[in-house]
N, C-alpha and C. Protein backbone atom coordinates (compact mmCIF):
# COMPACT_ATOMS: atom_id res chain seq x y z
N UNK A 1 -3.45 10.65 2.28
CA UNK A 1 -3.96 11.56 1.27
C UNK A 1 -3.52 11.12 -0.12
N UNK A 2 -2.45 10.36 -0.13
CA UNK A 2 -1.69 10.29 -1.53
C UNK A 2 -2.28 9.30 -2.02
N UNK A 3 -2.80 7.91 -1.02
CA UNK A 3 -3.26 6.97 -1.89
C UNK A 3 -4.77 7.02 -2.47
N UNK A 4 -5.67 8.12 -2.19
CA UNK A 4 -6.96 8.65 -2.46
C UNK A 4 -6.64 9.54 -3.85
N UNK A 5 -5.52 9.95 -4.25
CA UNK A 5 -5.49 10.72 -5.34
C UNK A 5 -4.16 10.16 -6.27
N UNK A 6 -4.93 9.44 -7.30
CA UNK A 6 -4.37 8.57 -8.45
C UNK A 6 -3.25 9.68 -9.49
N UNK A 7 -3.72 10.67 -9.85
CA UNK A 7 -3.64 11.35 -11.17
C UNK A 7 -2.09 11.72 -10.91
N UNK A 8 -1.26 11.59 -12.40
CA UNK A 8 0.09 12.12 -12.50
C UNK A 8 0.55 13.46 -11.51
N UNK A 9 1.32 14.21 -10.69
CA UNK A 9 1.36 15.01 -10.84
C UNK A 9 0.70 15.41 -8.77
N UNK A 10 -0.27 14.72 -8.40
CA UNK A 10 -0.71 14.85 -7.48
C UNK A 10 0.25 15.20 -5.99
N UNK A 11 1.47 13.65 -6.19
CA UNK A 11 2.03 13.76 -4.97
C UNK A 11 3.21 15.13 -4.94
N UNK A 12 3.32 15.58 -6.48
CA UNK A 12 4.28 16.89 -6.26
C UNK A 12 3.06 18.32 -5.64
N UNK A 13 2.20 18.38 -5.76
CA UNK A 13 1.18 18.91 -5.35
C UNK A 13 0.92 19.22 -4.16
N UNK A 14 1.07 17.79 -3.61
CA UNK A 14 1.04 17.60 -1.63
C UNK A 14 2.32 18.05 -1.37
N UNK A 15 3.28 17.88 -1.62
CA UNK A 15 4.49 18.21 -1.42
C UNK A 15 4.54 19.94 -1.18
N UNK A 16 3.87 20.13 -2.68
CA UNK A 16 4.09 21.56 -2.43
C UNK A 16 3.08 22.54 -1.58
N UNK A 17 2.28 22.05 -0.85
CA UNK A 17 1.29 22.10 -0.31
C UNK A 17 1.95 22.23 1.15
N UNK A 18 2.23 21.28 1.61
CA UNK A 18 3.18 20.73 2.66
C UNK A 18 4.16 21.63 2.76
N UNK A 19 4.98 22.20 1.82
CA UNK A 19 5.64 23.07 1.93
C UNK A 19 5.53 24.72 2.37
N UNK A 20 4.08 24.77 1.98
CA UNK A 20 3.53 26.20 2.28
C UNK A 20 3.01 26.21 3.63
N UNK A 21 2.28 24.85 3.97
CA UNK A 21 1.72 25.24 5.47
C UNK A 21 3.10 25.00 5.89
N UNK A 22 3.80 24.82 5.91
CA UNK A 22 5.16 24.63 6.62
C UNK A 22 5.81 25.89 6.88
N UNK A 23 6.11 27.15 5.67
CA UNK A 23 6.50 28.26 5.50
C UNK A 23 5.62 29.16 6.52
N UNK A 24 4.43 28.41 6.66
CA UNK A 24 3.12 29.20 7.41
C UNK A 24 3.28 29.03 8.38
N UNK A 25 3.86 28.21 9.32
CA UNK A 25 3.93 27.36 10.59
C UNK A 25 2.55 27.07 10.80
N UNK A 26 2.26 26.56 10.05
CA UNK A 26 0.92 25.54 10.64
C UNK A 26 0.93 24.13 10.53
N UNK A 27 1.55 23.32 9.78
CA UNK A 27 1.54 22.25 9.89
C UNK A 27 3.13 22.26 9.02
N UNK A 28 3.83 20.66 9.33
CA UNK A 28 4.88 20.66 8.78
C UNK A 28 4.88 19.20 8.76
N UNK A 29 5.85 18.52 7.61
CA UNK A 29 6.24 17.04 7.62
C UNK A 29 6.97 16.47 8.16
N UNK A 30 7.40 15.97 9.47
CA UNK A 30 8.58 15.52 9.74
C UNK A 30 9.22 14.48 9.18
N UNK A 31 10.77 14.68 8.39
CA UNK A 31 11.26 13.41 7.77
C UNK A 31 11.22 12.25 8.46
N UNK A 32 11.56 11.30 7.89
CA UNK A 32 11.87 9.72 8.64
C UNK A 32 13.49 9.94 9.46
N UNK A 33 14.07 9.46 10.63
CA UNK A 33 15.38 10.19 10.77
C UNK A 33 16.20 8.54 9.86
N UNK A 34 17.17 8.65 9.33
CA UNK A 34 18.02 7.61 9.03
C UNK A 34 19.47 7.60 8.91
N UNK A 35 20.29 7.14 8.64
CA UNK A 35 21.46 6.94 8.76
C UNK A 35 21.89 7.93 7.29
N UNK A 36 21.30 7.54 6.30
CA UNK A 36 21.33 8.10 4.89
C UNK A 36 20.30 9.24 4.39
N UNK A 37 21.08 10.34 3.83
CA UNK A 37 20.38 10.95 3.66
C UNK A 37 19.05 11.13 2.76
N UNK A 38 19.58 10.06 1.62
CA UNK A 38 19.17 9.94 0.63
C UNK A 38 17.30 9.28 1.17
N UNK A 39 17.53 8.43 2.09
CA UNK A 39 16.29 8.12 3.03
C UNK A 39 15.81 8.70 3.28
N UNK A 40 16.11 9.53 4.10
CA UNK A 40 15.10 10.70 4.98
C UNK A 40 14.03 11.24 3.82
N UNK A 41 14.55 11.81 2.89
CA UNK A 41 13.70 12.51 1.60
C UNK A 41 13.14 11.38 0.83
N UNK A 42 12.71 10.30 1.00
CA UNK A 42 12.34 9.28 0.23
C UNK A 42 11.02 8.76 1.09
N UNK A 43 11.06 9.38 2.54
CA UNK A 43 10.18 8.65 3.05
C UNK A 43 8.63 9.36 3.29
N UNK A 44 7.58 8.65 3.55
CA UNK A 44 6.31 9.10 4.04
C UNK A 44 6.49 10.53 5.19
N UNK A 45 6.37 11.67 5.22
CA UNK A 45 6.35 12.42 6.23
C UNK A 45 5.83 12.10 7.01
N UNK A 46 5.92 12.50 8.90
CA UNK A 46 5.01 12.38 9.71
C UNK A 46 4.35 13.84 10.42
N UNK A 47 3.35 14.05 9.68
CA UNK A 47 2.64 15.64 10.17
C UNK A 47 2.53 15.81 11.39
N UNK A 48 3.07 16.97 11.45
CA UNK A 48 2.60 17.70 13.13
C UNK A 48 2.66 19.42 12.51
N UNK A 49 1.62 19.59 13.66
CA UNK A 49 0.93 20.75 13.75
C UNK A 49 2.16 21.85 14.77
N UNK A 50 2.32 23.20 14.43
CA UNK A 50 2.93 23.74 15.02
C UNK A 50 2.30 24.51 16.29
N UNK A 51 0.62 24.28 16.30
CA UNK A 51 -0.20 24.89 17.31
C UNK A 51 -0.63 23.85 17.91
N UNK A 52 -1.01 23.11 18.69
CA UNK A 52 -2.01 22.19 19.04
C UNK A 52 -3.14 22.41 18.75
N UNK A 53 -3.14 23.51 19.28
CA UNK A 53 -5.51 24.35 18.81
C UNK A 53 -5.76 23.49 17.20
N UNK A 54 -4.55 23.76 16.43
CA UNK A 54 -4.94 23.27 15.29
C UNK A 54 -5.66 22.22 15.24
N UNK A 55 -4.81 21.05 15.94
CA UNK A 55 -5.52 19.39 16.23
C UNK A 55 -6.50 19.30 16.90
N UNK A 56 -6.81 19.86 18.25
CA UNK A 56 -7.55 19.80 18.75
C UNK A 56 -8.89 20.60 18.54
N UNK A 57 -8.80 21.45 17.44
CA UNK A 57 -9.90 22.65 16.93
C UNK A 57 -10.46 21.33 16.50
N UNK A 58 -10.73 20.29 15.51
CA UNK A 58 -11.49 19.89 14.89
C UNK A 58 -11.75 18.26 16.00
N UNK A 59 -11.62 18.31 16.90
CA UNK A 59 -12.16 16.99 17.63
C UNK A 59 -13.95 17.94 17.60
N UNK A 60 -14.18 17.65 17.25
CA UNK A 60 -16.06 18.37 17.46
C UNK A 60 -16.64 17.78 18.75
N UNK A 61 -16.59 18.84 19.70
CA UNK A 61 -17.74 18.51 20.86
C UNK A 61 -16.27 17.66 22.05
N UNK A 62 -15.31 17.47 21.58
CA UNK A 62 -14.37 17.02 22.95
C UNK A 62 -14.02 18.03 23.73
N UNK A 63 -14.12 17.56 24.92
CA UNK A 63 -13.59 18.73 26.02
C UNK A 63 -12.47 18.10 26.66
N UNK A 64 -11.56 18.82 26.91
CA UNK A 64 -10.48 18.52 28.11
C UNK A 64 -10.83 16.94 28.78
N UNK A 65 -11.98 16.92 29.79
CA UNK A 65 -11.90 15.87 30.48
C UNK A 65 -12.30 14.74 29.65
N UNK A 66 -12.93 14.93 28.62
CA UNK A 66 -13.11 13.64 27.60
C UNK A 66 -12.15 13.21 26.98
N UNK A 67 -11.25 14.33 26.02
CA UNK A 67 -10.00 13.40 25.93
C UNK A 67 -9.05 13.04 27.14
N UNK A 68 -9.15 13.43 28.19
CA UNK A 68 -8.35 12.96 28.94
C UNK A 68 -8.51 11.49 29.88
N UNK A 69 -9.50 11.29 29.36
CA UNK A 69 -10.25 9.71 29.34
C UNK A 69 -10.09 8.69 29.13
N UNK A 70 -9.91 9.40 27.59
CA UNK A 70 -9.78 8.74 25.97
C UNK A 70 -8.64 8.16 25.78
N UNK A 71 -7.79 6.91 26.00
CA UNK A 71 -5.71 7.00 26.28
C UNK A 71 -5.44 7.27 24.43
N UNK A 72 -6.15 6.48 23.86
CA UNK A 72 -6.03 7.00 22.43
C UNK A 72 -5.90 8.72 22.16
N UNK A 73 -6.67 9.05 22.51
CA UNK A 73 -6.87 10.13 21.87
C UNK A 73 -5.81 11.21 22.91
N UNK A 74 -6.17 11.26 23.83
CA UNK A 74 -5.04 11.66 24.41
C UNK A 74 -3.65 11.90 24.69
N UNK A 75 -3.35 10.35 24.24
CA UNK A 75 -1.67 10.22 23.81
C UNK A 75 -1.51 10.75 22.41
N UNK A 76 -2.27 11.28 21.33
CA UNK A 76 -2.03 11.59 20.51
C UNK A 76 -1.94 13.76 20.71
N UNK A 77 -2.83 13.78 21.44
CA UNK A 77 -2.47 15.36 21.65
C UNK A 77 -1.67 15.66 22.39
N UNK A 78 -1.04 14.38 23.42
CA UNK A 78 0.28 14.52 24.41
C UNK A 78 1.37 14.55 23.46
N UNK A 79 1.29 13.76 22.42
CA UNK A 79 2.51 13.47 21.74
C UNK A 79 3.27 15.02 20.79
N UNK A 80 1.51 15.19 20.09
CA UNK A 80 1.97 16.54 19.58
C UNK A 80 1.87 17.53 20.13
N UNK A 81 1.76 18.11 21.25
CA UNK A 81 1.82 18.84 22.23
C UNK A 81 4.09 19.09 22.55
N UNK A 82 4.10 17.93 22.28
CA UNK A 82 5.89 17.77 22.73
C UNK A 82 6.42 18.12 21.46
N UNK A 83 5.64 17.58 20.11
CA UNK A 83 6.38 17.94 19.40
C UNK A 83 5.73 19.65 18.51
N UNK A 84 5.01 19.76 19.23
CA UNK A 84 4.76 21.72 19.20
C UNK A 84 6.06 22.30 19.43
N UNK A 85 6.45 22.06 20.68
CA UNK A 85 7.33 22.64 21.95
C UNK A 85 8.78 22.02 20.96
N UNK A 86 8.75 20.87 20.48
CA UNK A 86 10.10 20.75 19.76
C UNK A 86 10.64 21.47 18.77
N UNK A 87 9.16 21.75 17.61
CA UNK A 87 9.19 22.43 16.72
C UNK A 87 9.53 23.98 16.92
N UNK A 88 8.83 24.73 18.01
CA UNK A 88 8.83 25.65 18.75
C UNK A 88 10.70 26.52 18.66
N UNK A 89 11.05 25.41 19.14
CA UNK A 89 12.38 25.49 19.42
C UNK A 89 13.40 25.52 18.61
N UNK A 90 13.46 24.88 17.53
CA UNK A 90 13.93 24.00 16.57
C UNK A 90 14.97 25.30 15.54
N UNK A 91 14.36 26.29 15.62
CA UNK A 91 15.18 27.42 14.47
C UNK A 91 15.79 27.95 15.40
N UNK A 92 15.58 28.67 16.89
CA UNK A 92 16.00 28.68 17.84
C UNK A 92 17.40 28.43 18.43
N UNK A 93 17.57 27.21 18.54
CA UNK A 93 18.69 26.09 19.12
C UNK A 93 19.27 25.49 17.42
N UNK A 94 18.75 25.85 16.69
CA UNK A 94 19.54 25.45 15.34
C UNK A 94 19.75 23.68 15.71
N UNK A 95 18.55 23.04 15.15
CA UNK A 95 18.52 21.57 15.23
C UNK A 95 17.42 21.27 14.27
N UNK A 96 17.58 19.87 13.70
CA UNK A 96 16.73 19.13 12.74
C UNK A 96 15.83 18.45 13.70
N UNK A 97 14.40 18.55 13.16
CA UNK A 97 13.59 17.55 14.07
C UNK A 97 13.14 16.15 13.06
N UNK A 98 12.96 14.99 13.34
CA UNK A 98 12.51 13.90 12.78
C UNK A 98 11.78 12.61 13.39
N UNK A 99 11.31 11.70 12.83
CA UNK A 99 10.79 10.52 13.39
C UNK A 99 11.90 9.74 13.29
N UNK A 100 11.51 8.39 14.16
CA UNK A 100 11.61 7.17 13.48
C UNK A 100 10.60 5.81 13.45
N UNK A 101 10.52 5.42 12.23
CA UNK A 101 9.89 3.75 12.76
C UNK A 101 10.63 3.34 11.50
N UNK A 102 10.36 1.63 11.94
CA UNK A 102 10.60 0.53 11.27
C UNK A 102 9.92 -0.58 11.82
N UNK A 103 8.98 -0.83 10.68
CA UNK A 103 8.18 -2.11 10.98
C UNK A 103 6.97 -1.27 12.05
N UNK A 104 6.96 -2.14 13.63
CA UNK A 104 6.27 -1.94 14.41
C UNK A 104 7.18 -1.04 15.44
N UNK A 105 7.96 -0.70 15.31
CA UNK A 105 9.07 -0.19 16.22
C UNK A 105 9.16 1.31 15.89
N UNK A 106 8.97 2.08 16.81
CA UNK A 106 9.25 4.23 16.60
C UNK A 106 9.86 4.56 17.73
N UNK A 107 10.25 5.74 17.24
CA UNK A 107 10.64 6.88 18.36
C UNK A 107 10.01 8.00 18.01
N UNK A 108 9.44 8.65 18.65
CA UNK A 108 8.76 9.71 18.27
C UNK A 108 9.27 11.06 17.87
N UNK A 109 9.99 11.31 18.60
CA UNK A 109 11.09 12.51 17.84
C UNK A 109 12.18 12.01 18.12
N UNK A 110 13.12 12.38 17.08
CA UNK A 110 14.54 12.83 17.31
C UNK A 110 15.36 13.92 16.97
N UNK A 111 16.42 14.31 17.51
CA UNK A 111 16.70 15.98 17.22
C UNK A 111 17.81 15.66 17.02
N UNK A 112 18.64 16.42 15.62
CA UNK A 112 19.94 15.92 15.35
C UNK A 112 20.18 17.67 15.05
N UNK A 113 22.29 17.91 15.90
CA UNK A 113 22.46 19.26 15.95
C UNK A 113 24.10 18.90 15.62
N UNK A 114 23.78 18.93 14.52
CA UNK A 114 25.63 19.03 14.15
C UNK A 114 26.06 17.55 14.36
N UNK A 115 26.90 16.90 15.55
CA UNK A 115 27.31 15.78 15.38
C UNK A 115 26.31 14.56 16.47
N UNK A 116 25.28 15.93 16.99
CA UNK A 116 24.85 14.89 18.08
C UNK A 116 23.49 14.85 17.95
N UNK A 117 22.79 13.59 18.16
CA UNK A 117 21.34 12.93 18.09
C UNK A 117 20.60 12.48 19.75
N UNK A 118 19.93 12.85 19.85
CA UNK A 118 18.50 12.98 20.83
C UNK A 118 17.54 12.16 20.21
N UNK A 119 17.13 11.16 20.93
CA UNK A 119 15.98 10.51 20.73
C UNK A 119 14.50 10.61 22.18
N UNK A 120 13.61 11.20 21.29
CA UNK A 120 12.41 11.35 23.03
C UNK A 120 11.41 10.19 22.02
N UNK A 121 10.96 9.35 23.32
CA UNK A 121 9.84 8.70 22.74
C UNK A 121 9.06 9.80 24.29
N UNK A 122 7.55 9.70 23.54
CA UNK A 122 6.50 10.25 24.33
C UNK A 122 5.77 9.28 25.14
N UNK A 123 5.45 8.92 26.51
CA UNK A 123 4.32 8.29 26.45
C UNK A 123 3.25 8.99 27.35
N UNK A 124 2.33 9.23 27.50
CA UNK A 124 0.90 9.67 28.43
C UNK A 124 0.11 9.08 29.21
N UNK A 125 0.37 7.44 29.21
CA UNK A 125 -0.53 6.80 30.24
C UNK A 125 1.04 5.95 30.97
N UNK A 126 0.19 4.46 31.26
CA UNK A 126 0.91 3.76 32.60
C UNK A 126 2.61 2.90 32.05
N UNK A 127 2.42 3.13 30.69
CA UNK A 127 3.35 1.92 30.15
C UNK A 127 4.38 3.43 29.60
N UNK A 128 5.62 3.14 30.21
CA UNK A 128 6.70 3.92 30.18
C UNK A 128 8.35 3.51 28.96
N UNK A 129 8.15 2.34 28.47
CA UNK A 129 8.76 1.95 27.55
C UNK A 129 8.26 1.01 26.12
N UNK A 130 9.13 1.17 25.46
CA UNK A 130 8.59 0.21 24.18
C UNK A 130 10.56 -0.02 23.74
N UNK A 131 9.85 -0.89 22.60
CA UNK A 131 11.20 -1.68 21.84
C UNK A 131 11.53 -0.64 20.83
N UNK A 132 11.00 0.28 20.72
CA UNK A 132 11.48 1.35 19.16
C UNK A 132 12.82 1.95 19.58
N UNK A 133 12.71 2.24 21.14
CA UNK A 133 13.85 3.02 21.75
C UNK A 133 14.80 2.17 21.98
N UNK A 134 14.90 1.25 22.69
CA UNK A 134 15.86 0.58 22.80
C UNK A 134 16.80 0.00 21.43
N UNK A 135 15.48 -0.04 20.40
CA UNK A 135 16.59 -0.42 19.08
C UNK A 135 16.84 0.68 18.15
N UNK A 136 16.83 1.40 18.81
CA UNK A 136 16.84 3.14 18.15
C UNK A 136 18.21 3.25 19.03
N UNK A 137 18.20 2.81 19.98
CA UNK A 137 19.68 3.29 20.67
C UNK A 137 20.68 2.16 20.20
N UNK A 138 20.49 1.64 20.02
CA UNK A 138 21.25 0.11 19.16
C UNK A 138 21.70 -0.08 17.98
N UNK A 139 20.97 0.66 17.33
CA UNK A 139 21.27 1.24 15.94
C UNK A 139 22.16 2.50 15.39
N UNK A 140 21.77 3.33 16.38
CA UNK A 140 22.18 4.71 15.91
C UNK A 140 22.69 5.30 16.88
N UNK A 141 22.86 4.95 18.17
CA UNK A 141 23.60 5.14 19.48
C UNK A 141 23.80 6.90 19.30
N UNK A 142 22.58 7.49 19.80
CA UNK A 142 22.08 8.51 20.08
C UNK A 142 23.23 9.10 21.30
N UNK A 143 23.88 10.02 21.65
CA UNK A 143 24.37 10.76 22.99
C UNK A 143 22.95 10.62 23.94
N UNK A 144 21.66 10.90 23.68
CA UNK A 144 20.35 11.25 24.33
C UNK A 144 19.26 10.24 24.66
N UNK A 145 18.86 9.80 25.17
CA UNK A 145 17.48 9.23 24.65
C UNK A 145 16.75 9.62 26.23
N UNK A 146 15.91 9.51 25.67
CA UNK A 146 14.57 9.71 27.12
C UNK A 146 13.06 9.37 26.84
N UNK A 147 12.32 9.29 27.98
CA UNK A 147 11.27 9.02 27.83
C UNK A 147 10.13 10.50 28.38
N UNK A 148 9.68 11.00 28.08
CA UNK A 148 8.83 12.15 28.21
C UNK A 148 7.62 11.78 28.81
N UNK A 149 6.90 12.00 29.53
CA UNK A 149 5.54 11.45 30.08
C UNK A 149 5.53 10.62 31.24
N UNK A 150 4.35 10.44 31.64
CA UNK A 150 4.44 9.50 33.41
C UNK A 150 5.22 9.94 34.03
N UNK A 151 5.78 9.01 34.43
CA UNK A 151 6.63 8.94 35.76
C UNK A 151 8.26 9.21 34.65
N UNK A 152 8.19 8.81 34.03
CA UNK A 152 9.65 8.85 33.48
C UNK A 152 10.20 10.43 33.39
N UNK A 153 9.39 11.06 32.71
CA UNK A 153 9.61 12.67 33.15
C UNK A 153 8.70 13.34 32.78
N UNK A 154 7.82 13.93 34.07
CA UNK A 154 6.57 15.11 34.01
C UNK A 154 6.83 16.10 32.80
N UNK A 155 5.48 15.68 32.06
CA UNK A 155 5.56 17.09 30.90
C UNK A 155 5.96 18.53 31.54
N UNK A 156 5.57 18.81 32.63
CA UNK A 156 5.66 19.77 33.32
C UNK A 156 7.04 20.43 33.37
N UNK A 157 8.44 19.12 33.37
CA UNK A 157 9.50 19.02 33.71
C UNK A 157 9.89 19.38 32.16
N UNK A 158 9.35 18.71 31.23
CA UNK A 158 9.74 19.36 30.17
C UNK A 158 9.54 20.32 29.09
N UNK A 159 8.57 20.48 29.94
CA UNK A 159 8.04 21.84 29.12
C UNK A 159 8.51 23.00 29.72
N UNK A 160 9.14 22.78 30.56
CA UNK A 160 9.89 23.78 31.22
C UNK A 160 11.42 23.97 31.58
N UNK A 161 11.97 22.84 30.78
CA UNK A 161 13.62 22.87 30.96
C UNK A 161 14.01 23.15 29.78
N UNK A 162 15.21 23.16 29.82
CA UNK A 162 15.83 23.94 28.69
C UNK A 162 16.24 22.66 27.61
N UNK A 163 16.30 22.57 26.61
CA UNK A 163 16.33 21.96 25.50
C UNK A 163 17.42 22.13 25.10
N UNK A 164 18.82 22.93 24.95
CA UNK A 164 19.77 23.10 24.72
C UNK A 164 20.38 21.89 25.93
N UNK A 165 20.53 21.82 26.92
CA UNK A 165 21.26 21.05 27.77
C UNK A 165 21.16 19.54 27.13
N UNK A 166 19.94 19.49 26.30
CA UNK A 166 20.25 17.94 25.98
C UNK A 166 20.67 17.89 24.93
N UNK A 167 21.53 19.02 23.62
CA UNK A 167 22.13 19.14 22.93
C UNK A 167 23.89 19.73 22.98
């Protein structure tokens, strides 16, 4: 959105924009997670929706079994689907939610609660790891990390366990 709108003044605009659907729980920015704080607030947000309906209201004409077809499109409403349920939680259990990437490398959420960090990468189809996590645990040596999806652990499993135990 920011690089479509040139004029002085714009990106405090989105910001404050961002801030209201946020107050609204409808959409929110998640920081970048980093070592420094001064980072986190410096970086590109990564939006997620606090409803899913939200995201999925405007696919026009998709149904259930079409995105579930779709691995694109699918892993993207699996992903924010987890991070609904994170957000969900989040004032709750008194925890920060965030991303990470660098370069080609992410974790999809991470949850930091006082002295301890959780890293979930999401996945929805057959491939159950990537390199973001492993150098996400290498870096910042998380107490947590997991993989959410497939075989690694049924959404089912986590959409239904308690979220405090991994804090």
């Amino acid at each position: 959105m920011l690089g479509m709108l040139q004029d002085a003044g714009n990106a405090t605009t989105l910001a404050n924009y961002l801030e209201v659907l946020g107050e609204s729980k409808l959409l929110t920015g998640l920081q970048k997670y980093s070592g420094g704080m001064s980072r986190k607030y410096k970086s590109i947000p990564k939006l997620q929706v606090y409803n899913n309906a939200l995201l999925t209201v405007m696919s026009d004409g998709m149904t259930f079994e079409k995105a579930y077809t779709n691995p694109q499109l699918w892993g993207r409403w699996v992903e924010s689907a987890v991070g609904c349920h994170l957000l969900d939680k989040a004032d709750e259990l008194e925890y920060q939610l965030y991303y990470w990437r660098e370069n080609n490398e992410e974790v999809d959420f991470v949850i930091t609660r006082r002295d301890r960090t959780v890293a979930i990468e999401v996945k929805s189809g057959h491939r159950q790891m990537n390199s973001g996590l492993s150098t996400f645990r290498e870096r910042f040596h998380p107490q947590y990390s997991m993989v959410v999806g497939g075989s690694a652990m049924p959404l089912e499993e986590f959409f239904n366990g308690n979220l405090e135990n991994l804090l």
